[in-house]
PDB file of N, CA and C in Angstrom:
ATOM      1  N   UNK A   1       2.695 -40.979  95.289  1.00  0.00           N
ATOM      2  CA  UNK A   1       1.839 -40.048  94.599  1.00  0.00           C
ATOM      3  C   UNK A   1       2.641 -38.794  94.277  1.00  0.00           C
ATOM      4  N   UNK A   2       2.756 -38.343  92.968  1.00  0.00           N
ATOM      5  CA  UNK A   2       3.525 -37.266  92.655  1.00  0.00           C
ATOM      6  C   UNK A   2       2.311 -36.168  92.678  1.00  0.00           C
ATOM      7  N   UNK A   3       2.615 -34.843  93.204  1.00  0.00           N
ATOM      8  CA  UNK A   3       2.259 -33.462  93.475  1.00  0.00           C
ATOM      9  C   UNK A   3       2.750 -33.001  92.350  1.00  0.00           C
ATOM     10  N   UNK A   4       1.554 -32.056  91.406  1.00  0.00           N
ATOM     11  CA  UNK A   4       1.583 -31.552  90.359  1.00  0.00           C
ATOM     12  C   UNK A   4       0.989 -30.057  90.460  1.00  0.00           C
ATOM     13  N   UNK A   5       2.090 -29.355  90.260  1.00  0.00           N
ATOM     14  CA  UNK A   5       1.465 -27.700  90.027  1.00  0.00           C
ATOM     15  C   UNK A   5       0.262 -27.476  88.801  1.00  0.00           C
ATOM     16  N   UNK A   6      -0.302 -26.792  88.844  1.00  0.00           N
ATOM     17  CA  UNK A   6      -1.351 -26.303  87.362  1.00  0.00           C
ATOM     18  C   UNK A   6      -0.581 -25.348  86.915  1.00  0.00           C
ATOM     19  N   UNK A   7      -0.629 -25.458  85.704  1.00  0.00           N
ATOM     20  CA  UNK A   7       0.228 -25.290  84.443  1.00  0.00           C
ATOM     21  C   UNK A   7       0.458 -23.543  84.713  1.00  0.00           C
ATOM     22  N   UNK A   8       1.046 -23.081  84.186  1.00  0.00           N
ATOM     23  CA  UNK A   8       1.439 -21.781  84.539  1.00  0.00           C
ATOM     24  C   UNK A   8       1.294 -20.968  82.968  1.00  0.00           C
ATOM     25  N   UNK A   9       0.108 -19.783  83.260  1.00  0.00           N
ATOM     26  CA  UNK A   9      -0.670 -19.343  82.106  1.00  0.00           C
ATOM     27  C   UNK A   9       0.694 -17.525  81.789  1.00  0.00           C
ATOM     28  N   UNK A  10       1.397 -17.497  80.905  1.00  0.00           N
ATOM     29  CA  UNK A  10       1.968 -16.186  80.946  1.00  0.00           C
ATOM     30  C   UNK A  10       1.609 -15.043  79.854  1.00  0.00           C
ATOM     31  N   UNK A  11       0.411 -15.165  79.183  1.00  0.00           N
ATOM     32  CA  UNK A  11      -0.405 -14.858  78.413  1.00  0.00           C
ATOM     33  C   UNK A  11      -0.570 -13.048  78.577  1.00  0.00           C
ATOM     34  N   UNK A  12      -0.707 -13.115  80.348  1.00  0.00           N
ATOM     35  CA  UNK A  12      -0.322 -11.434  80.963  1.00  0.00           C
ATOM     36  C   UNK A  12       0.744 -11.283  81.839  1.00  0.00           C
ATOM     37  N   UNK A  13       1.479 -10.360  81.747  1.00  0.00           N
ATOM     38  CA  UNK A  13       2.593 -10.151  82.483  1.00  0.00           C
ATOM     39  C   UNK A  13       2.647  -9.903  83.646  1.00  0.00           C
ATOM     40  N   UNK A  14       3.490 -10.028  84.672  1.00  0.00           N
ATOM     41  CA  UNK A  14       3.297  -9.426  86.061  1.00  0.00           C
ATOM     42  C   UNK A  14       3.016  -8.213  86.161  1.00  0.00           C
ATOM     43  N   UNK A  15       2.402  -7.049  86.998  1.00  0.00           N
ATOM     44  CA  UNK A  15       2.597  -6.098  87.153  1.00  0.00           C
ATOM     45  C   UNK A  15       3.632  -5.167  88.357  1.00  0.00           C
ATOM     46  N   UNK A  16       4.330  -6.635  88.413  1.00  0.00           N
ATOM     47  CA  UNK A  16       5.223  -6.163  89.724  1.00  0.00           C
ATOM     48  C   UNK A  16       6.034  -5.136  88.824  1.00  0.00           C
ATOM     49  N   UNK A  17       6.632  -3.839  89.987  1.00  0.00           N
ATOM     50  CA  UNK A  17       7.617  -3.086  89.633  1.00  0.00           C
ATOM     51  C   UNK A  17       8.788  -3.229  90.912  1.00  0.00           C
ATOM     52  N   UNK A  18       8.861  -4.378  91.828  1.00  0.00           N
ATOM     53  CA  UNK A  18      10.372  -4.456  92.393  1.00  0.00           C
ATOM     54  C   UNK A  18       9.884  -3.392  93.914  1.00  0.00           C
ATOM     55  N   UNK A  19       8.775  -2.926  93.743  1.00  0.00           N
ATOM     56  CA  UNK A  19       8.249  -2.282  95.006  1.00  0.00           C
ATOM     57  C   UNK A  19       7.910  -2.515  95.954  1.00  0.00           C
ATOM     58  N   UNK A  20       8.040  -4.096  96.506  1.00  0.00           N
ATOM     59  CA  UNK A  20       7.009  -5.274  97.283  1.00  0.00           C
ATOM     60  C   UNK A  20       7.169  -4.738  98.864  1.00  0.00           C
ATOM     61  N   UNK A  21       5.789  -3.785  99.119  1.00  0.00           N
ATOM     62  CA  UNK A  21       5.856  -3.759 100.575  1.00  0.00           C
ATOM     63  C   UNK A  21       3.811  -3.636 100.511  1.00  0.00           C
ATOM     64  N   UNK A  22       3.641  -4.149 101.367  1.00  0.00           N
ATOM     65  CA  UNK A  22       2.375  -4.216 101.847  1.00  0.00           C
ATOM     66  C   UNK A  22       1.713  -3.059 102.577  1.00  0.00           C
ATOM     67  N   UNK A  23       0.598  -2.856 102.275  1.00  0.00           N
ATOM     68  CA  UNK A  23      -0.046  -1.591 103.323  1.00  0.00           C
ATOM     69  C   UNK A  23      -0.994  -2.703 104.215  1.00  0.00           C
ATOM     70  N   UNK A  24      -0.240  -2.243 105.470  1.00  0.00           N
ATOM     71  CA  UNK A  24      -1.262  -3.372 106.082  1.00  0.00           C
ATOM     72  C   UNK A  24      -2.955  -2.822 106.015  1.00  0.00           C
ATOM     73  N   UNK A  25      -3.277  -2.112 106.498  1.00  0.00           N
ATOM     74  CA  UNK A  25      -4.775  -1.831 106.270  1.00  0.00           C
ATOM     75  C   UNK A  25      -5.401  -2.292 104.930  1.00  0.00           C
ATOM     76  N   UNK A  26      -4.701  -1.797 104.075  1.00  0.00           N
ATOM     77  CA  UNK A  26      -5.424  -2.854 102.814  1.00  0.00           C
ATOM     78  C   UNK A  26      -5.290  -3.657 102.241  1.00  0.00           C
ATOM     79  N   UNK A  27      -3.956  -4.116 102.735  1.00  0.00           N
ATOM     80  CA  UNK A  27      -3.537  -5.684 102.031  1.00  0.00           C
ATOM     81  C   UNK A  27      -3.075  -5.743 100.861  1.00  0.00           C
ATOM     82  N   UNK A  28      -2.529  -4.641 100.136  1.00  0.00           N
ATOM     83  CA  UNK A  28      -2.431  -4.599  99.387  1.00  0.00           C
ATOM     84  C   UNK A  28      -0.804  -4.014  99.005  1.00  0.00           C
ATOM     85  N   UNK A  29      -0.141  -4.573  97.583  1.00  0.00           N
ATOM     86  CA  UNK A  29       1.188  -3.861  97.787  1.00  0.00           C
ATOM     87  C   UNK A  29       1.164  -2.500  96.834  1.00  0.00           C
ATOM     88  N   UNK A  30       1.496  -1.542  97.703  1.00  0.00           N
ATOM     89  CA  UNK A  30       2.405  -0.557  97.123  1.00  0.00           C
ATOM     90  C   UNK A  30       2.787  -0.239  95.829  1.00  0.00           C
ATOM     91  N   UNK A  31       3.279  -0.953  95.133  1.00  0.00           N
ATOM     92  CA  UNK A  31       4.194  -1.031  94.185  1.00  0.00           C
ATOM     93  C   UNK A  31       3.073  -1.547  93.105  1.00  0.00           C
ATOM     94  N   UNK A  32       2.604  -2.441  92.990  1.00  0.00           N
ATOM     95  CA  UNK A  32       1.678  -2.843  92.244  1.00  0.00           C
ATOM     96  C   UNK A  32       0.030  -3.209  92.239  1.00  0.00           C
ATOM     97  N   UNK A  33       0.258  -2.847  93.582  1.00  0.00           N
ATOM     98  CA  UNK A  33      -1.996  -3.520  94.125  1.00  0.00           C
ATOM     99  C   UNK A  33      -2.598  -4.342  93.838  1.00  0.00           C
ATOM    100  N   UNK A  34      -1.542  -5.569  94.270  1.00  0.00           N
ATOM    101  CA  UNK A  34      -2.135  -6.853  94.318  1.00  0.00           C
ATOM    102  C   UNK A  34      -2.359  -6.890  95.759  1.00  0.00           C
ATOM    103  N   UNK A  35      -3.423  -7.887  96.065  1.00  0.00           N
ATOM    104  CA  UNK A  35      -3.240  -8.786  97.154  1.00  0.00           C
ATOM    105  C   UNK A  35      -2.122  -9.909  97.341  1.00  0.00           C
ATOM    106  N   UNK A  36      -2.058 -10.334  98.823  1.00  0.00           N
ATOM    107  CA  UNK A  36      -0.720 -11.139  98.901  1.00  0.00           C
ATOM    108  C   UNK A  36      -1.670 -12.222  98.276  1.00  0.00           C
ATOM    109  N   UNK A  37      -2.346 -12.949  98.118  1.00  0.00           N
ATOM    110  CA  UNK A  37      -3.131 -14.120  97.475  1.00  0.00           C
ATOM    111  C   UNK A  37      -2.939 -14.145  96.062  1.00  0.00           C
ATOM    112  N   UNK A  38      -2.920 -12.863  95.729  1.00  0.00           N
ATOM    113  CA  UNK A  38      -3.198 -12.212  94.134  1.00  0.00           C
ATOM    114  C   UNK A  38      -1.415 -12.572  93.453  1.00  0.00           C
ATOM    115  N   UNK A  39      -0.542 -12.375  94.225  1.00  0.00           N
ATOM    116  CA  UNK A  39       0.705 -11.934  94.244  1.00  0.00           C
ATOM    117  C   UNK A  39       1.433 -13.803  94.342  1.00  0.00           C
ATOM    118  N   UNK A  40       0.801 -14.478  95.113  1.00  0.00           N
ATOM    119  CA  UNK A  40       1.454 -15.845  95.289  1.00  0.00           C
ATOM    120  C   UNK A  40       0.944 -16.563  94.241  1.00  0.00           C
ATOM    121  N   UNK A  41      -0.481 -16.453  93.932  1.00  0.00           N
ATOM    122  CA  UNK A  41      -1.379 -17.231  93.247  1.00  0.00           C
ATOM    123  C   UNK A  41      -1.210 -16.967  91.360  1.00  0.00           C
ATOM    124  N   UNK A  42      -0.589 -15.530  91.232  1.00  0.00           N
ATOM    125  CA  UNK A  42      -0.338 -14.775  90.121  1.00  0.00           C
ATOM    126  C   UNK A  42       0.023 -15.791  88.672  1.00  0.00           C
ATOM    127  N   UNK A  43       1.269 -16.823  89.145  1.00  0.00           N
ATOM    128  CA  UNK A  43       1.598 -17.635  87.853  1.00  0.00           C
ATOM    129  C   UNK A  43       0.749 -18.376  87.642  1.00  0.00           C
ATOM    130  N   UNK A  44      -0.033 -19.333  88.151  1.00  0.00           N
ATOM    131  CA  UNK A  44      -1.390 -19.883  88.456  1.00  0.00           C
ATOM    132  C   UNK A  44      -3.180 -19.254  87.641  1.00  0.00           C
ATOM    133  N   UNK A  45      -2.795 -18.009  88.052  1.00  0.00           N
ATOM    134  CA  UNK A  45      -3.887 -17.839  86.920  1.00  0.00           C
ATOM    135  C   UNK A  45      -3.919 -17.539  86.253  1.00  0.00           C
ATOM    136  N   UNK A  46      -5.421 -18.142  85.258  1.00  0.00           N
ATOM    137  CA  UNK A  46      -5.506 -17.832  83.444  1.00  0.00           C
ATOM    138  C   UNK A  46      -5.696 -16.552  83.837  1.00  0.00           C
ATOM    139  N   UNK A  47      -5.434 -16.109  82.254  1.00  0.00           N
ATOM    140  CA  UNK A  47      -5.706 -14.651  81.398  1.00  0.00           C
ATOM    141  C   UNK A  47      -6.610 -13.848  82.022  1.00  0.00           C
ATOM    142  N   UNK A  48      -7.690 -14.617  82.329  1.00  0.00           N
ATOM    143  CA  UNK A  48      -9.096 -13.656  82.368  1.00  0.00           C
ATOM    144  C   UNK A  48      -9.385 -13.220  84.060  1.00  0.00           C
ATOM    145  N   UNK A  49      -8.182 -14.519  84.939  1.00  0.00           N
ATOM    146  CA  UNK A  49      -8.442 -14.243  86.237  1.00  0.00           C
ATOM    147  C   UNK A  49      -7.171 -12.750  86.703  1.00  0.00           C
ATOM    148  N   UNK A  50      -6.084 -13.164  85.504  1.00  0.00           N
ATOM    149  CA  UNK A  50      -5.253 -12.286  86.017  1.00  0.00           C
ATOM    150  C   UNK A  50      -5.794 -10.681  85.465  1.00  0.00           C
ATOM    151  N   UNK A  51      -6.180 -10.574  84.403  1.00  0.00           N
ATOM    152  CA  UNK A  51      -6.932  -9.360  83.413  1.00  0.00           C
ATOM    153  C   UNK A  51      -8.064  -8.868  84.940  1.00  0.00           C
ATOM    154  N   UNK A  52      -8.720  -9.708  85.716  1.00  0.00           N
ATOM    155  CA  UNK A  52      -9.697  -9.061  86.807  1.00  0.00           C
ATOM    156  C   UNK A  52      -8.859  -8.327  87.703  1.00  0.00           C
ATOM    157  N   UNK A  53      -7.578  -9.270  88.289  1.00  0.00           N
ATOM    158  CA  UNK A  53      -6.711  -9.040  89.617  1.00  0.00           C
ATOM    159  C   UNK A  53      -6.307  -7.404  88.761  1.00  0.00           C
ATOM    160  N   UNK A  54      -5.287  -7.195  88.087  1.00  0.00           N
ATOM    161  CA  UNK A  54      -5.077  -6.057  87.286  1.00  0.00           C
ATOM    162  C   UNK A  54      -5.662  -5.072  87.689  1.00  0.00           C
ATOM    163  N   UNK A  55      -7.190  -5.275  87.551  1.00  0.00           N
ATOM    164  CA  UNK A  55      -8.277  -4.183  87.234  1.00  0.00           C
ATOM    165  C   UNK A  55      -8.233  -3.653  88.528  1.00  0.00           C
ATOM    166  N   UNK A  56      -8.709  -4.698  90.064  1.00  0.00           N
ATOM    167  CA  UNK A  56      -8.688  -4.304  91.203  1.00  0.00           C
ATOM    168  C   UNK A  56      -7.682  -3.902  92.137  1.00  0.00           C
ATOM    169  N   UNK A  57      -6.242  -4.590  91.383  1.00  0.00           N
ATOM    170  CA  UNK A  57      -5.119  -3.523  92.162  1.00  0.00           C
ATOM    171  C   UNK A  57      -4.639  -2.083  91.288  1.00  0.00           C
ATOM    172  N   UNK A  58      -5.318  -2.094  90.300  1.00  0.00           N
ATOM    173  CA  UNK A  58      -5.712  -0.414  89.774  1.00  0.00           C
ATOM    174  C   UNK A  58      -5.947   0.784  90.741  1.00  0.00           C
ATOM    175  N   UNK A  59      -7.465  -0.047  91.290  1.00  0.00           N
ATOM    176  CA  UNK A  59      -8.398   0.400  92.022  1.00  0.00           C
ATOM    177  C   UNK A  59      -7.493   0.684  93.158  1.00  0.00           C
ATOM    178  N   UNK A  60      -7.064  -0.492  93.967  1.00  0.00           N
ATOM    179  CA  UNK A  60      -6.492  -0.458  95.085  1.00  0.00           C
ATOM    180  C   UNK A  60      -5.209   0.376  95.168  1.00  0.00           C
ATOM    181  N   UNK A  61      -4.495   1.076  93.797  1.00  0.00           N
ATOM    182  CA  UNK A  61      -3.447   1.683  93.987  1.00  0.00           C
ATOM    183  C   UNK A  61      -4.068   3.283  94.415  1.00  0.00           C
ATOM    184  N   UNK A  62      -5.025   3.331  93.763  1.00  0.00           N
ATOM    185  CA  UNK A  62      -5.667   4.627  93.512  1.00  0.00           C
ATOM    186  C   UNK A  62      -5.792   5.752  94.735  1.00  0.00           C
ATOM    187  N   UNK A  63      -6.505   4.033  95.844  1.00  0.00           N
ATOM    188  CA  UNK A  63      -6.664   4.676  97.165  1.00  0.00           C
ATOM    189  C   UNK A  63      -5.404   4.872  98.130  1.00  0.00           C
ATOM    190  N   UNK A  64      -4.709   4.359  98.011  1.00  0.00           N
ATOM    191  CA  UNK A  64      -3.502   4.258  99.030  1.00  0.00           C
ATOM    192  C   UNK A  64      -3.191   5.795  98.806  1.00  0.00           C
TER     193      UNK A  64
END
């Protein structure tokens, strides 16, 4: 049985800036305010899931 990745959507760009450290209390990185889920899962999702993640590590940069 061959193991098949789902197709990889690049429609939006990463928002990494090379900053990758985690705040542990919020789970969130530093550099860009993703979650580590958000951050592994990133090539994986469509447009509209990555356009949400975006919005909430906005949010999440805001507070740090």
């Amino acid at each position: 049985m061959d193991f098949q990745l789902p197709p990889v959507d690049n429609s939006v760009p990463s928002p990494c800036i090379g900053v990758c450290t985690l705040d542990f209390p919020t789970g969130a990185c530093v550099g860009c305010g993703r979650t580590r889920s958000e951050i592994k899962n990133w090539p994986y999702l469509d447009g509209d899931a990555k356009r949400a993640a975006l919005a909430a590590a906005q949010k999440r940069l805001e507070t740090l």
